[in-house]
C-alpha atoms as a PDB file:
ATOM      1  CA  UNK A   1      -4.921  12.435 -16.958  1.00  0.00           C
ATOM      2  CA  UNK A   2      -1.674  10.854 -15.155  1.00  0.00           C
ATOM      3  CA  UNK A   3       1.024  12.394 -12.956  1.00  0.00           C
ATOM      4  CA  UNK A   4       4.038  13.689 -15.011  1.00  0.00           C
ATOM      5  CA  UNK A   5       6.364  11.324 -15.229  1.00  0.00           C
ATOM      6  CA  UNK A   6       8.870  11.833 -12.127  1.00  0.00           C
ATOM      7  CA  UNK A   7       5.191  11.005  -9.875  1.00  0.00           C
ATOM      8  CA  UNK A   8       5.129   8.014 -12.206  1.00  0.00           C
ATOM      9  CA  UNK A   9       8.139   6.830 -11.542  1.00  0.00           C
ATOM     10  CA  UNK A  10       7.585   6.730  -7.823  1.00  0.00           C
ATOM     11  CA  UNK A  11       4.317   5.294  -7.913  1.00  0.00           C
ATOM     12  CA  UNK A  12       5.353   2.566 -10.352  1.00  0.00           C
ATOM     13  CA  UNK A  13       7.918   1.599  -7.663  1.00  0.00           C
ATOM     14  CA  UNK A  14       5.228   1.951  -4.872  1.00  0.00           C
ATOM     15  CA  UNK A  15       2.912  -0.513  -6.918  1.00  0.00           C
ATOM     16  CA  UNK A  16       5.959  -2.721  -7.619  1.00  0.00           C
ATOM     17  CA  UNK A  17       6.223  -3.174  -3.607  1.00  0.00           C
ATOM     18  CA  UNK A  18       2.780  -3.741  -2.972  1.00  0.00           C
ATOM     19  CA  UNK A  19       2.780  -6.763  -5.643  1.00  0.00           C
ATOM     20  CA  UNK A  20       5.951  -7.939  -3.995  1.00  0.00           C
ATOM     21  CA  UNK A  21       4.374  -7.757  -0.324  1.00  0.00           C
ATOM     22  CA  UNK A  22       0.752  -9.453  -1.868  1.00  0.00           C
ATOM     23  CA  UNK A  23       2.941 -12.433  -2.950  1.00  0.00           C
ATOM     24  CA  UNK A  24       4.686 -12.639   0.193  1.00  0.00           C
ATOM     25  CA  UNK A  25       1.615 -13.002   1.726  1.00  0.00           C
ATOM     26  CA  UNK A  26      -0.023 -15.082  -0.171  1.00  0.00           C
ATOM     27  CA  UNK A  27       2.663 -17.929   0.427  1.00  0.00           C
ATOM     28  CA  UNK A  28       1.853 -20.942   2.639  1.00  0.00           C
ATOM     29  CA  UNK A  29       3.295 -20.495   5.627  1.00  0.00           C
ATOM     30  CA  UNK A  30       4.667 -16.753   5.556  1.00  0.00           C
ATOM     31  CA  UNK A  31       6.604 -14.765   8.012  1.00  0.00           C
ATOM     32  CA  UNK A  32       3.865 -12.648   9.348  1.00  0.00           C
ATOM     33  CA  UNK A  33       6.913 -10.780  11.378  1.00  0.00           C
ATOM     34  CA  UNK A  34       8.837  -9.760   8.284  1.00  0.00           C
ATOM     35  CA  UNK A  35       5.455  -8.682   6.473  1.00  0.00           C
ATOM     36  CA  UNK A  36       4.840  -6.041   9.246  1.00  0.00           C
ATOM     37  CA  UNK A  37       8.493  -5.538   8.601  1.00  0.00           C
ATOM     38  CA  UNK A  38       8.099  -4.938   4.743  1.00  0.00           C
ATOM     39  CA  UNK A  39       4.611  -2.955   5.222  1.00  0.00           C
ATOM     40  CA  UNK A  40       6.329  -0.551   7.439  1.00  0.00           C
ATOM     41  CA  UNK A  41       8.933   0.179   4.957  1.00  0.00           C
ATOM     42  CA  UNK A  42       6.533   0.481   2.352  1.00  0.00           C
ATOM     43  CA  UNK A  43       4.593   3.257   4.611  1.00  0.00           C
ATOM     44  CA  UNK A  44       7.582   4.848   4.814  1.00  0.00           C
ATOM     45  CA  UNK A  45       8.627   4.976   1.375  1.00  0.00           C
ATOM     46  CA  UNK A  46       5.167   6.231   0.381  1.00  0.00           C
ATOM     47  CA  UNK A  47       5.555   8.948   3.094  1.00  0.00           C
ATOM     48  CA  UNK A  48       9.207   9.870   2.216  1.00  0.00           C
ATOM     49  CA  UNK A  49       8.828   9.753  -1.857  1.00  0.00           C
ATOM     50  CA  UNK A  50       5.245   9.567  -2.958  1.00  0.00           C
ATOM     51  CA  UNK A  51       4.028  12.491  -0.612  1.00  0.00           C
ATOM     52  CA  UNK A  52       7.154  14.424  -0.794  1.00  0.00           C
ATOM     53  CA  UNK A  53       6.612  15.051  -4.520  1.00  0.00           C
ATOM     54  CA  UNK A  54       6.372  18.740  -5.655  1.00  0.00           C
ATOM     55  CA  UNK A  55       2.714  19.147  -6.585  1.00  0.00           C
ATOM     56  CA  UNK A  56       3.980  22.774  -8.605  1.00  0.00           C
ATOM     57  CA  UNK A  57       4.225  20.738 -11.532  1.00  0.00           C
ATOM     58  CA  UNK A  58       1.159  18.946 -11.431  1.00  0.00           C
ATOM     59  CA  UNK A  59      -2.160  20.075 -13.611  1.00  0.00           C
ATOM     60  CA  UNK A  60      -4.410  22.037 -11.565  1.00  0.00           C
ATOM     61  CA  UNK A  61      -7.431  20.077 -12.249  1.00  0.00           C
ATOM     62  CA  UNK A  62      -5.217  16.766 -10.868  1.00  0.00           C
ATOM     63  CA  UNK A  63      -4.722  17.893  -8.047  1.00  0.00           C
ATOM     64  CA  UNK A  64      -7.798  17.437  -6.167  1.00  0.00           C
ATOM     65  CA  UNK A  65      -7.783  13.800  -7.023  1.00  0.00           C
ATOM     66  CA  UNK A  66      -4.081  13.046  -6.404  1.00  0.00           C
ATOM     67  CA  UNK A  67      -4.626  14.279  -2.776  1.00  0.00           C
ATOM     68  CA  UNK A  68      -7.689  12.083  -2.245  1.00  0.00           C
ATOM     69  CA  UNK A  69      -5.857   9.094  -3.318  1.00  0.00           C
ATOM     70  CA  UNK A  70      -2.808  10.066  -0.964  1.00  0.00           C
ATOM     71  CA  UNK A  71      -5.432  10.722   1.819  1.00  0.00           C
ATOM     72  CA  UNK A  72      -7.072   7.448   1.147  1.00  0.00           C
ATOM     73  CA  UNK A  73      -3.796   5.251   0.475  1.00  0.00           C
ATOM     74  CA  UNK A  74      -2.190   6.765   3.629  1.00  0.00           C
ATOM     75  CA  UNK A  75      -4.998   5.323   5.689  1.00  0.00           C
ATOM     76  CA  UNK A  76      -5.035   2.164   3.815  1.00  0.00           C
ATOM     77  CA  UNK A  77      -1.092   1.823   4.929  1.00  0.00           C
ATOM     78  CA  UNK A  78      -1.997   2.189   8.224  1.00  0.00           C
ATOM     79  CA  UNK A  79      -4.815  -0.306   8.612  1.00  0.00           C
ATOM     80  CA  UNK A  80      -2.751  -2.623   6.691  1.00  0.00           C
ATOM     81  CA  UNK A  81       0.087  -2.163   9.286  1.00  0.00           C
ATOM     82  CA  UNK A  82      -3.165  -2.761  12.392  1.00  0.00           C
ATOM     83  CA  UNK A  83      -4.313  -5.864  10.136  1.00  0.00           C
ATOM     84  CA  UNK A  84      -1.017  -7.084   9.955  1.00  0.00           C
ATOM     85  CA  UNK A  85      -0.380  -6.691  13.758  1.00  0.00           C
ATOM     86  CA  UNK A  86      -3.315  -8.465  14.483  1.00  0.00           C
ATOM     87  CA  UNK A  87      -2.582 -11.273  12.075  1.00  0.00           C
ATOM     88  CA  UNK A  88       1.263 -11.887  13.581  1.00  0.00           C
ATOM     89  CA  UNK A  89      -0.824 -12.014  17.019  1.00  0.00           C
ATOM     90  CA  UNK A  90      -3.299 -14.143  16.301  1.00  0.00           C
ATOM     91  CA  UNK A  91      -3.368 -17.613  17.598  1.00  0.00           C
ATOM     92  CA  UNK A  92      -6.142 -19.808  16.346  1.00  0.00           C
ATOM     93  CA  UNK A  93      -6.448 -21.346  13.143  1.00  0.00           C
ATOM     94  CA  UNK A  94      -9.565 -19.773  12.348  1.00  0.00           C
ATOM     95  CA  UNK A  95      -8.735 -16.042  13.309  1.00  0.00           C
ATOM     96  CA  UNK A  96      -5.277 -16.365  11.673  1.00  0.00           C
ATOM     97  CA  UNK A  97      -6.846 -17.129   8.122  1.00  0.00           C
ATOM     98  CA  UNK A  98      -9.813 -14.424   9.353  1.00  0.00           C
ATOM     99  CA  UNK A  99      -6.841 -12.172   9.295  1.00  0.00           C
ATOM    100  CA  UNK A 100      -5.151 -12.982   6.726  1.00  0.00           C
ATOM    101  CA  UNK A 101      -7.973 -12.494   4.408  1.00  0.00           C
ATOM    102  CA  UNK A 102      -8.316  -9.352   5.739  1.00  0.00           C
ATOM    103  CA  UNK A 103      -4.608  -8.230   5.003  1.00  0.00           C
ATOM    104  CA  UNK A 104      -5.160  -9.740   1.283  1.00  0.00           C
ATOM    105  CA  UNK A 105      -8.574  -7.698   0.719  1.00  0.00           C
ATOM    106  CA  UNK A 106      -6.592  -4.494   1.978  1.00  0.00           C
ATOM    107  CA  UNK A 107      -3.590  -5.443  -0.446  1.00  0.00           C
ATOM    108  CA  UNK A 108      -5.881  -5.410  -3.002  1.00  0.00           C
ATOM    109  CA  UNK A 109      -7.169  -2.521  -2.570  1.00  0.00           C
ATOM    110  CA  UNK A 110      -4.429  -0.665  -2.254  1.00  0.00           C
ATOM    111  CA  UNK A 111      -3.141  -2.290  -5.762  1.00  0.00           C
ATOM    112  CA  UNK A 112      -6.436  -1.226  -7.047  1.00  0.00           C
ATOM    113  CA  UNK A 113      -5.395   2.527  -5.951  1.00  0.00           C
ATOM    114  CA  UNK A 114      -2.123   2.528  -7.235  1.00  0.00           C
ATOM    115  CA  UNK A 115      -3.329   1.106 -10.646  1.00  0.00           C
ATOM    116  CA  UNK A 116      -6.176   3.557 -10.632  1.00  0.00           C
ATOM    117  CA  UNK A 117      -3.248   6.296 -10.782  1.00  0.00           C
ATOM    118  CA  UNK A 118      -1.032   4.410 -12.635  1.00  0.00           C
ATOM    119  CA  UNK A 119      -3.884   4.786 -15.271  1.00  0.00           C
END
């Protein structure tokens, strides 16, 4: 069962950003400062439009399982944010492609969520 289709709407923009910030970092030599940048706006927008959302209109039985995805994507947003921190501090060669694996395996699961709702 999927969100009506206002939720839709805001989560296909949410996933559109996420594919948008995955390429960005998947370029060769990216600007780790404006993908901190970009991942803060994108917590934002999922705070301001994805958990603003009246949940009145939503099936009952949905509902359970559209707040464990916002629990979970919330604190995927926010380790994302930490990853990316610690990837625009790193130094090293080593450690900076440690970390930016890490920011691509939590991109990907985050895509994985919003697909997963996206149906």
């Amino acid at each position: 069962m999927l969100p009506p289709e206002p939720h839709q709407q805001k989560y296909q923009e949410f996933h559109q950003a996420l594919l948008r910030l995955q390429g960005a970092a998947r370029e060769t030599a990216p600007n780790r400062a404006a993908l901190l940048k970009e991942a803060s706006a994108l917590q934002q927008f999922f705070q301001d439009q994805i958990l603003s959302l009246s949940v009145e209109e939503l099936p009952p039985e949905l509902m359970p399982w559209l707040q464990s995805y916002h629990t979970e994507t919330h604190k995927q947003l926010r380790l994302l944010a930490a990853d990316l921190s610690f990837w625009q501090a790193a130094r090293q060669p080593g450690t900076i492609e440690q970390r930016r694996a890490t920011v691509r395996r939590r991109l990907e699961t985050l895509i994985s969520y919003s697909e997963t709702v996206l149906g």
